[in-house]
PDB file of N, CA and C in Angstrom:
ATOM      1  N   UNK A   1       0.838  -1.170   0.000  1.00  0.00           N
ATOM      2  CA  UNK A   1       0.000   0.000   0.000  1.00  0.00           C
ATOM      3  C   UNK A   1       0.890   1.242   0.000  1.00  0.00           C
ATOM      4  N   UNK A   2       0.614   2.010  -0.982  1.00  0.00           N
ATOM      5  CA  UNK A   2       1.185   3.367  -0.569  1.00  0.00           C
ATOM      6  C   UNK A   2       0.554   4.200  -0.363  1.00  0.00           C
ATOM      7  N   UNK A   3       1.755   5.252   0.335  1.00  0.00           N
ATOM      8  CA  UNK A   3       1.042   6.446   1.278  1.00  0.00           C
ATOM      9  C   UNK A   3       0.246   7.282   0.530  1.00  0.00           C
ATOM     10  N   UNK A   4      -0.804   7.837   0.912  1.00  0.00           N
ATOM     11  CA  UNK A   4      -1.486   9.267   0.017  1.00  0.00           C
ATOM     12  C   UNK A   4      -0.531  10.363   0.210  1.00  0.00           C
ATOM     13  N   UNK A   5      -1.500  11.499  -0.729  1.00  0.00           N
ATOM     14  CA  UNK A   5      -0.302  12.265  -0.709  1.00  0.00           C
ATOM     15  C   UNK A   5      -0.381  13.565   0.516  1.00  0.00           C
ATOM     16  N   UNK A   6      -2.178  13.426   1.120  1.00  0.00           N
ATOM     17  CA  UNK A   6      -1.777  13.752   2.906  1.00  0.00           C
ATOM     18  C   UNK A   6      -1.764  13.366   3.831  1.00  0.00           C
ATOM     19  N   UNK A   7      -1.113  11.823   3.934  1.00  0.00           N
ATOM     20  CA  UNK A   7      -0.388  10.595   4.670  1.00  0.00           C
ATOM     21  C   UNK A   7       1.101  11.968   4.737  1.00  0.00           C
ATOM     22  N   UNK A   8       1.593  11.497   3.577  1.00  0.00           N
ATOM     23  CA  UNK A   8       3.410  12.307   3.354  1.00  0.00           C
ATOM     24  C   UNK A   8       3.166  13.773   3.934  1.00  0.00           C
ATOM     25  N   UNK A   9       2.501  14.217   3.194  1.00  0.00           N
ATOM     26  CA  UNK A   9       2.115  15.888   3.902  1.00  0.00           C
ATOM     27  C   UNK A   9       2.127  16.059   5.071  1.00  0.00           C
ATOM     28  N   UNK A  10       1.478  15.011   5.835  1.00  0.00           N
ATOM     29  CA  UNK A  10       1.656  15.243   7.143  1.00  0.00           C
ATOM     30  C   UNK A  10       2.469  14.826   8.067  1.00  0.00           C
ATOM     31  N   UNK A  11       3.480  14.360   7.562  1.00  0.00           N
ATOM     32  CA  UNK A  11       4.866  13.432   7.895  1.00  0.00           C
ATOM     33  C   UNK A  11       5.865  14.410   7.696  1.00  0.00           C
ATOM     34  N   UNK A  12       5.741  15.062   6.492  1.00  0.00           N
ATOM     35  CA  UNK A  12       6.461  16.207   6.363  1.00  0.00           C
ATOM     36  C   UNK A  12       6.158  17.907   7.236  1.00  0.00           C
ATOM     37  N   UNK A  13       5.056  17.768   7.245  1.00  0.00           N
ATOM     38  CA  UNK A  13       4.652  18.634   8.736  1.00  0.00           C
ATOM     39  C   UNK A  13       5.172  18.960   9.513  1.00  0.00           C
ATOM     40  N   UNK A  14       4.854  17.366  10.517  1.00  0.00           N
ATOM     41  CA  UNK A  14       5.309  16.445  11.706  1.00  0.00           C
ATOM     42  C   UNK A  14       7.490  17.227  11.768  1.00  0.00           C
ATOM     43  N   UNK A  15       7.801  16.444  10.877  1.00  0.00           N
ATOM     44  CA  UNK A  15       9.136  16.563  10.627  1.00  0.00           C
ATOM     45  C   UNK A  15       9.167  18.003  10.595  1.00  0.00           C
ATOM     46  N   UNK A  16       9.160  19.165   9.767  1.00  0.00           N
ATOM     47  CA  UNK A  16       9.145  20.375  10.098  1.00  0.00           C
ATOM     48  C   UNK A  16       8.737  21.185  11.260  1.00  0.00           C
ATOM     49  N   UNK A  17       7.649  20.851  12.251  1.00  0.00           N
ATOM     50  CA  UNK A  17       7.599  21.050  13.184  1.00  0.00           C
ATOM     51  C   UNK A  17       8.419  20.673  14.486  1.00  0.00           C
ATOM     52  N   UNK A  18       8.738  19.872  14.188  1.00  0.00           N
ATOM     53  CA  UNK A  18       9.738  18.907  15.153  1.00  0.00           C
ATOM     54  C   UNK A  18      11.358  19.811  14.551  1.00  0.00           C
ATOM     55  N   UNK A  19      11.500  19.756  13.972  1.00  0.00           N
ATOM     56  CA  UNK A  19      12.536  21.179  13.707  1.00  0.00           C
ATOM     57  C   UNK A  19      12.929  22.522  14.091  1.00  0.00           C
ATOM     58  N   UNK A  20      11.487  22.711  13.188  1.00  0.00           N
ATOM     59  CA  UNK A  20      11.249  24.467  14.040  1.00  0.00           C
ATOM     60  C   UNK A  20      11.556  24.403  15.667  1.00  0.00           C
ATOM     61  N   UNK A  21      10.975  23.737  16.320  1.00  0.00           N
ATOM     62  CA  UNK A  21      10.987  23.452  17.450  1.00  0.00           C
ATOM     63  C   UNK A  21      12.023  23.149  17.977  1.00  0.00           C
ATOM     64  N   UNK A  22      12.900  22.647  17.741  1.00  0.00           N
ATOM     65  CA  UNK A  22      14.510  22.224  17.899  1.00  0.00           C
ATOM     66  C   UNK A  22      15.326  23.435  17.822  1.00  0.00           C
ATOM     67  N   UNK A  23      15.120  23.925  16.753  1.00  0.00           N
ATOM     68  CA  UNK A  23      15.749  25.124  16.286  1.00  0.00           C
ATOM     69  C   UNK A  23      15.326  26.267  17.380  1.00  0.00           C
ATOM     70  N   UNK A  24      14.084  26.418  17.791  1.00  0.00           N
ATOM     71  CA  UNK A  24      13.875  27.582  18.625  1.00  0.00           C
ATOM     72  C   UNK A  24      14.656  27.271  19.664  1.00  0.00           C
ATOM     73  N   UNK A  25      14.161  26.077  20.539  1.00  0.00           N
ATOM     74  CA  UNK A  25      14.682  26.071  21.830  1.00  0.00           C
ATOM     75  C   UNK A  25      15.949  25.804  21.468  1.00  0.00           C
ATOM     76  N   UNK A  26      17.253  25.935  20.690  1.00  0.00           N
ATOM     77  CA  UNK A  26      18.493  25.990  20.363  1.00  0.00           C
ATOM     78  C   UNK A  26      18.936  27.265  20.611  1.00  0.00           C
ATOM     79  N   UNK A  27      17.624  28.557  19.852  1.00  0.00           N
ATOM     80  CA  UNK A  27      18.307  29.651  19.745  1.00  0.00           C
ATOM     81  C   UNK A  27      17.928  30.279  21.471  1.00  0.00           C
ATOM     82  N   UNK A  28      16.651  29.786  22.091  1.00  0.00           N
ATOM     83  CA  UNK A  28      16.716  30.462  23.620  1.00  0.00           C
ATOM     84  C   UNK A  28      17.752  29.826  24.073  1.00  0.00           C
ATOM     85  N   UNK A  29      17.887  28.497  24.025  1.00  0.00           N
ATOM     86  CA  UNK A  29      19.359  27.730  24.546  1.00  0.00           C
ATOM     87  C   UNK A  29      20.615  29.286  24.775  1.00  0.00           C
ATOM     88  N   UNK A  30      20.934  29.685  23.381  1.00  0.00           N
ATOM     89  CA  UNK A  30      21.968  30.436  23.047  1.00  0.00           C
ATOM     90  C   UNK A  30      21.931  31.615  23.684  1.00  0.00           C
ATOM     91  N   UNK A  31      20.667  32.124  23.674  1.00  0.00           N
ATOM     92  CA  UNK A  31      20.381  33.636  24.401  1.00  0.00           C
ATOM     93  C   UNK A  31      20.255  33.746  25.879  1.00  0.00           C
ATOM     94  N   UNK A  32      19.825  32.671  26.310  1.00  0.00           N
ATOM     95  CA  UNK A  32      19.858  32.567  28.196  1.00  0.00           C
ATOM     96  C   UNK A  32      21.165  32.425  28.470  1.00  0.00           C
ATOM     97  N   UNK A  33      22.381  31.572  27.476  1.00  0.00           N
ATOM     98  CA  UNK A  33      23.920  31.983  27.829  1.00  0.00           C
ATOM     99  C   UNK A  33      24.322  33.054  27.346  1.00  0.00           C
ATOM    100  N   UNK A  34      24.123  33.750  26.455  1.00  0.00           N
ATOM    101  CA  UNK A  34      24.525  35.641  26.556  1.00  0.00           C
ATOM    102  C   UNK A  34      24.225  35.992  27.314  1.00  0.00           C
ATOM    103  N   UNK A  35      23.206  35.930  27.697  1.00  0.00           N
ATOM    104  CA  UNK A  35      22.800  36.727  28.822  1.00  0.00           C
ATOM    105  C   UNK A  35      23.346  36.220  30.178  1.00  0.00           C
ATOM    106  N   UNK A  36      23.331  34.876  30.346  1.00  0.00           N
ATOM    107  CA  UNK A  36      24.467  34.708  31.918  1.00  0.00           C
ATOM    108  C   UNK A  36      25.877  35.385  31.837  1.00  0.00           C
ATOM    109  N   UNK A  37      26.327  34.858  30.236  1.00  0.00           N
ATOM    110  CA  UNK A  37      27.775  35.828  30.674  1.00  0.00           C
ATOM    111  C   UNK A  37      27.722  37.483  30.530  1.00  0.00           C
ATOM    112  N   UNK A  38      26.524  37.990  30.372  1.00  0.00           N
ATOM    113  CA  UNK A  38      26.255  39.265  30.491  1.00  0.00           C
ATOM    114  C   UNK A  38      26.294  39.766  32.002  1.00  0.00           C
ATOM    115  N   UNK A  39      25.528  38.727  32.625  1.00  0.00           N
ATOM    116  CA  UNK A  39      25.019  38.901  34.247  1.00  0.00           C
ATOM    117  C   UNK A  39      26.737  38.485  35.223  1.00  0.00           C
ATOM    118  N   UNK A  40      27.557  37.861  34.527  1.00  0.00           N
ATOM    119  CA  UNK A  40      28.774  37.723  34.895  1.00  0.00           C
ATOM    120  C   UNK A  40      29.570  38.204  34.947  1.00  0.00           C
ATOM    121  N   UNK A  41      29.487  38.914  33.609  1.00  0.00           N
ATOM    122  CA  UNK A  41      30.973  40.204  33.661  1.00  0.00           C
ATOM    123  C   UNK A  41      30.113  41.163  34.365  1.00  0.00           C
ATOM    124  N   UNK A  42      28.973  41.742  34.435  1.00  0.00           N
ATOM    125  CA  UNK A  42      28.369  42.543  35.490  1.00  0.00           C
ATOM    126  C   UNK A  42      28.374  42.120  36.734  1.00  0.00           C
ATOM    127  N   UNK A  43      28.412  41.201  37.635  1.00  0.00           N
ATOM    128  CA  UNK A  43      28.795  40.558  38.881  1.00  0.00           C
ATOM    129  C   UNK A  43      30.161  40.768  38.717  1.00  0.00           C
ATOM    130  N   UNK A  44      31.287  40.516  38.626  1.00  0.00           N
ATOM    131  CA  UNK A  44      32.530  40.550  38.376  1.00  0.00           C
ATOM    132  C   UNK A  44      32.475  42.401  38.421  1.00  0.00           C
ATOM    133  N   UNK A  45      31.904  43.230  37.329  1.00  0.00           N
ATOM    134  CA  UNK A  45      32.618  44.535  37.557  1.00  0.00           C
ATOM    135  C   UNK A  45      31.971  45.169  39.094  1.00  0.00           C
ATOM    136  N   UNK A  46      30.940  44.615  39.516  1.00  0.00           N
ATOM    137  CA  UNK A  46      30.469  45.097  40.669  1.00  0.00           C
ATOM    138  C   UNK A  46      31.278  44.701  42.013  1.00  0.00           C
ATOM    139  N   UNK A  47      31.779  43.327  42.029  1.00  0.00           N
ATOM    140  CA  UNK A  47      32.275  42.861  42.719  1.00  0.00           C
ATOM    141  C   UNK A  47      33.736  43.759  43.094  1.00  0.00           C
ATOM    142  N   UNK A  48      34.430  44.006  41.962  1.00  0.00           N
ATOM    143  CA  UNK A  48      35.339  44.792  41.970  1.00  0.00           C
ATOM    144  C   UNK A  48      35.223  46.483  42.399  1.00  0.00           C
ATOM    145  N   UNK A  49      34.009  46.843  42.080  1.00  0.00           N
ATOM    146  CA  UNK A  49      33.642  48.301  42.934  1.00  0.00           C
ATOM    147  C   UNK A  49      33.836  48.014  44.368  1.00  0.00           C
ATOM    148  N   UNK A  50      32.591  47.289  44.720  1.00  0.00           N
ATOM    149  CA  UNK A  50      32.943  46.585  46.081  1.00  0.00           C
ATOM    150  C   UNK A  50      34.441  46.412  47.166  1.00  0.00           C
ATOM    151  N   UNK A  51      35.011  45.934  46.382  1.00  0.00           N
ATOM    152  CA  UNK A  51      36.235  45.536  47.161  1.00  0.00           C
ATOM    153  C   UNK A  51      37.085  47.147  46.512  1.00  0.00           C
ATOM    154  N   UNK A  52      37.344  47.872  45.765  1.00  0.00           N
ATOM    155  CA  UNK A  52      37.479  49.397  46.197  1.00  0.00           C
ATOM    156  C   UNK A  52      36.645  50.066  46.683  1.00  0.00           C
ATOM    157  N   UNK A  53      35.637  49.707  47.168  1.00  0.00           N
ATOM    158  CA  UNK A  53      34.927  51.001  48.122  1.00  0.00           C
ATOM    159  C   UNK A  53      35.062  50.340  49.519  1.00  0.00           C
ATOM    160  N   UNK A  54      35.460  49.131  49.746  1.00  0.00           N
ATOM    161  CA  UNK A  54      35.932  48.761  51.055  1.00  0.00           C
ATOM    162  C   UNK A  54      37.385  48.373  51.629  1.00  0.00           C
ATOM    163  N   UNK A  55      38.245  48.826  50.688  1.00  0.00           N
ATOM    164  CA  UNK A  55      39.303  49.636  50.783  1.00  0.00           C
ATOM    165  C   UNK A  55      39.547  50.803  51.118  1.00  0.00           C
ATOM    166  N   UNK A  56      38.842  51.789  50.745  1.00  0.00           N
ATOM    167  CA  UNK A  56      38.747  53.110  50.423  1.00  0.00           C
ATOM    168  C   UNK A  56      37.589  53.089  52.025  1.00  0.00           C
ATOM    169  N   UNK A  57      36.700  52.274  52.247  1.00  0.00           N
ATOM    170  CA  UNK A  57      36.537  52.416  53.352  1.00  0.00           C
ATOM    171  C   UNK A  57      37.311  52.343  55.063  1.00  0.00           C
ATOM    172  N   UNK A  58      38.183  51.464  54.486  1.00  0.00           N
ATOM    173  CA  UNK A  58      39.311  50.600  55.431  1.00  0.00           C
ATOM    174  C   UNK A  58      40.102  52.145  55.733  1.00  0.00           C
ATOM    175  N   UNK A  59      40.681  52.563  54.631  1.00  0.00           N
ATOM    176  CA  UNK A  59      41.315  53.740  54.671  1.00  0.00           C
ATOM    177  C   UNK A  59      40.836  54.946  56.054  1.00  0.00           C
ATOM    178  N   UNK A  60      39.717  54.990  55.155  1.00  0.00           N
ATOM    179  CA  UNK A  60      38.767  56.504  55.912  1.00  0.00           C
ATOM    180  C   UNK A  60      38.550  56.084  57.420  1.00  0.00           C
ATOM    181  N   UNK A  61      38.139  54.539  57.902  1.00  0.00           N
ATOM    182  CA  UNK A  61      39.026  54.489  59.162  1.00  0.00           C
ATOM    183  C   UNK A  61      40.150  54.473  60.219  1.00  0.00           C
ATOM    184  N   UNK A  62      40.971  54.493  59.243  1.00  0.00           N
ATOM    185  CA  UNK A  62      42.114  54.972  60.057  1.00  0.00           C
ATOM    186  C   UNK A  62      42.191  55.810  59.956  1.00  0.00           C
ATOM    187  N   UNK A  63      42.111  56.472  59.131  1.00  0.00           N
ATOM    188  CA  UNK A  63      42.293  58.237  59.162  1.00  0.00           C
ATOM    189  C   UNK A  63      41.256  58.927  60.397  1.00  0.00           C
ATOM    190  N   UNK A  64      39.928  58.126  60.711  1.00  0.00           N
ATOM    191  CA  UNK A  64      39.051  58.722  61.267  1.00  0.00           C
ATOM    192  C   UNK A  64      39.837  58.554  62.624  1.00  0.00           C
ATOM    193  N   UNK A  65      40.610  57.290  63.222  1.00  0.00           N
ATOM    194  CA  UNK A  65      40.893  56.661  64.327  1.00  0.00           C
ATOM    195  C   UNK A  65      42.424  57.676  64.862  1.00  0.00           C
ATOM    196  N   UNK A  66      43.016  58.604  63.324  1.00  0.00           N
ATOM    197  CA  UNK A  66      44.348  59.324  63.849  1.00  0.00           C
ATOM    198  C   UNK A  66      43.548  60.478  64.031  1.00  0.00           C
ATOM    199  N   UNK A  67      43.055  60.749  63.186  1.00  0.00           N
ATOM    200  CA  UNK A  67      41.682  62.228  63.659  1.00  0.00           C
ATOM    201  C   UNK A  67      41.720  62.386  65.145  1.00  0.00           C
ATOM    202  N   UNK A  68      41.323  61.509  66.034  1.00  0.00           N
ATOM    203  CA  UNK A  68      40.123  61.347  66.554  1.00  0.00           C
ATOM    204  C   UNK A  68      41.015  60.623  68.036  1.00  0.00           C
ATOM    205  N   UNK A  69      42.710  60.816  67.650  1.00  0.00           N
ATOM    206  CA  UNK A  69      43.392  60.392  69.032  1.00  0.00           C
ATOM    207  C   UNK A  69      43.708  61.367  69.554  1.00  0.00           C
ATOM    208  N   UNK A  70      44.007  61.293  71.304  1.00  0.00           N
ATOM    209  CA  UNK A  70      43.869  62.411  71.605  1.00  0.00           C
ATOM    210  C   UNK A  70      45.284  63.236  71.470  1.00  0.00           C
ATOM    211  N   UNK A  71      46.409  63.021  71.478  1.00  0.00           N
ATOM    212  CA  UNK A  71      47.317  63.935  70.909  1.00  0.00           C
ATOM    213  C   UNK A  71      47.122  64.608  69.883  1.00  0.00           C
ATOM    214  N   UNK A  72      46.473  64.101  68.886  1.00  0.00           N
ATOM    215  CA  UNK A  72      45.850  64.915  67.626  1.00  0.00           C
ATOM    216  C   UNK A  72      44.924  66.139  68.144  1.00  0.00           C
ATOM    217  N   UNK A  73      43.908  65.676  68.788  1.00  0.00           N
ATOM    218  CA  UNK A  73      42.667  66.630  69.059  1.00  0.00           C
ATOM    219  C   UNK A  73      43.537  67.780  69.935  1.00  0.00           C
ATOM    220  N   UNK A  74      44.216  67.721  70.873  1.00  0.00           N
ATOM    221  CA  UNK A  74      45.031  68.533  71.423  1.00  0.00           C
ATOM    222  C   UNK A  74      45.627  69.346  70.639  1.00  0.00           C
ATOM    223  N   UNK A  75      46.375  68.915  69.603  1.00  0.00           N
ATOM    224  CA  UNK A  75      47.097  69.716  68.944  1.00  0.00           C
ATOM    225  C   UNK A  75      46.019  70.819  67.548  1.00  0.00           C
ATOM    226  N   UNK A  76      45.375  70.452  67.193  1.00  0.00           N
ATOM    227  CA  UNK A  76      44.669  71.298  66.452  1.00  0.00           C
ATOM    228  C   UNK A  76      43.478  72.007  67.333  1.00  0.00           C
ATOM    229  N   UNK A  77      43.472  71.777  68.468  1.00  0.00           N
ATOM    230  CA  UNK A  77      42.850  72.644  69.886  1.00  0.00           C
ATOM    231  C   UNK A  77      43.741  73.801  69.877  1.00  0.00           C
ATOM    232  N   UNK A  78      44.857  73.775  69.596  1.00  0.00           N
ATOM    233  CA  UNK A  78      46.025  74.780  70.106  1.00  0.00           C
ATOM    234  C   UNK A  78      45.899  75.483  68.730  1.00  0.00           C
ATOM    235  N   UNK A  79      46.379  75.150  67.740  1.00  0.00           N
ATOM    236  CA  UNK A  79      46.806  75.724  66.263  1.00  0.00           C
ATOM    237  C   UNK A  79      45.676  76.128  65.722  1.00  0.00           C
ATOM    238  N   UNK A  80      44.217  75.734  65.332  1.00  0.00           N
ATOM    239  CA  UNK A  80      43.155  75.984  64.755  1.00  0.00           C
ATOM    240  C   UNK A  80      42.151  76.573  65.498  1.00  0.00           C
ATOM    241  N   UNK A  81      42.216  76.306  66.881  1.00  0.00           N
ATOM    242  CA  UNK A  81      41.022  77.272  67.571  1.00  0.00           C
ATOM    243  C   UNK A  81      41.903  78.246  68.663  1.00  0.00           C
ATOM    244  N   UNK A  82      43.150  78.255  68.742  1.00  0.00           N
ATOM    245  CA  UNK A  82      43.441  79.198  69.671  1.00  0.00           C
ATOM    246  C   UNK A  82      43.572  78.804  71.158  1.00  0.00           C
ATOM    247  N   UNK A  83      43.406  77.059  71.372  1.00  0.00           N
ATOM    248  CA  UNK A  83      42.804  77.126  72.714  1.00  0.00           C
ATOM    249  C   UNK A  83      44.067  76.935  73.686  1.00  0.00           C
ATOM    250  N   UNK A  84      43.792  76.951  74.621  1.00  0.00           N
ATOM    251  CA  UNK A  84      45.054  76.958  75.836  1.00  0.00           C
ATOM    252  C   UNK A  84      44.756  76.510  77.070  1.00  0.00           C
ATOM    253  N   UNK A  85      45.542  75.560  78.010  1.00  0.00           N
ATOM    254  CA  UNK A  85      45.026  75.460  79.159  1.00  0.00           C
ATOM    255  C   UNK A  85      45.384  76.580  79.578  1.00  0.00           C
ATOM    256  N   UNK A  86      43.964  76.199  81.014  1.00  0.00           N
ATOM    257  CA  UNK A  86      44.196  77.922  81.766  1.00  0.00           C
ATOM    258  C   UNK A  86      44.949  77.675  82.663  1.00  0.00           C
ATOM    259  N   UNK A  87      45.876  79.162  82.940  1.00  0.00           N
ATOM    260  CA  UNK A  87      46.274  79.358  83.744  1.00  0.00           C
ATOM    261  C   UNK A  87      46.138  78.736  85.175  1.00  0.00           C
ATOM    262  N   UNK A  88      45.231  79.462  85.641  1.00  0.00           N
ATOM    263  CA  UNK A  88      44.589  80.139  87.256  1.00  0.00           C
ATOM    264  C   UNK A  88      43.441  78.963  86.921  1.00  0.00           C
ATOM    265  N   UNK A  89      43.524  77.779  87.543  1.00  0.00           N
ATOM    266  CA  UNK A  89      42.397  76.450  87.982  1.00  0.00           C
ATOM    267  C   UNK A  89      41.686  77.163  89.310  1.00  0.00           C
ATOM    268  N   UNK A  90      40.766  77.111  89.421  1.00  0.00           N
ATOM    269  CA  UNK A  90      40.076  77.519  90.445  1.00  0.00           C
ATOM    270  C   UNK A  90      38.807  76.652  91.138  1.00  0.00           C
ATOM    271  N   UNK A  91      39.448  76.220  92.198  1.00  0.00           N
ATOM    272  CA  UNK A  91      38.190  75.092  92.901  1.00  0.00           C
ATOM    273  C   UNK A  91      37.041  75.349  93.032  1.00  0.00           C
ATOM    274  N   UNK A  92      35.719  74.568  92.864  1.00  0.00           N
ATOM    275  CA  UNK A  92      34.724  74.971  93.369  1.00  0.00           C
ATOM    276  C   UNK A  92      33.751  74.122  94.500  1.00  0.00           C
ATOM    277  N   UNK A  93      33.598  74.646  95.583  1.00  0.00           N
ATOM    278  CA  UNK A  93      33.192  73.712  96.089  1.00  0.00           C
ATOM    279  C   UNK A  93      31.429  73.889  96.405  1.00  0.00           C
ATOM    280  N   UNK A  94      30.672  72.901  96.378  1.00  0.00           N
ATOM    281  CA  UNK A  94      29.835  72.944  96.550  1.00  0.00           C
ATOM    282  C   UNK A  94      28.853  72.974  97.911  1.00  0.00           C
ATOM    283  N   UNK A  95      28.092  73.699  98.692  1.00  0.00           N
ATOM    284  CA  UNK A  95      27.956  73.696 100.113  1.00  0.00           C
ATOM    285  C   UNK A  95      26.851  73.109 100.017  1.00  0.00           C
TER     286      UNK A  95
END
């Protein structure tokens, strides 16, 4: 017996659909990996901000910690505001 001719037609369909279909999910296949190594070198350049802004943070604490000792504060007490211990201490007592 042979096939009609929309027996084949639809074999050939079948087969073209089953293609197309191959072929699509090939090309999302391809585009969900652009896009991870998109999301990668963007993780990676962020990552790298990161670790210079917590450097650059590391920094600004020590600087805050020489700021902020007291031989320092003493000395720009004297040079920048003028200040001075006083003289004449004078007790006070309370009755």
């Amino acid at each position: 017996m042979t096939p009609t001719f929309g027996t084949v037609l639809r074999r050939w369909g079948l087969v073209f659909a089953v293609c197309a279909g191959a072929a699509a999910s090939g090309i999302q296949v391809a585009s969900h990996a652009q896009e991870m190594r998109g999301c990668f070198v963007r993780l990676t350049e962020v990552q790298q901000q990161r670790d210079a802004l917590l450097a650059e943070y590391s920094r600004l604490l020590l600087e805050r910690g020489t700021l902020s000792s007291y031989r320092h504060v003493g000395d720009m007490a004297r040079a920048r505001l003028s200040m001075r211990f006083p003289e004449d201490v004078t007790a006070v007592v309370r009755r």
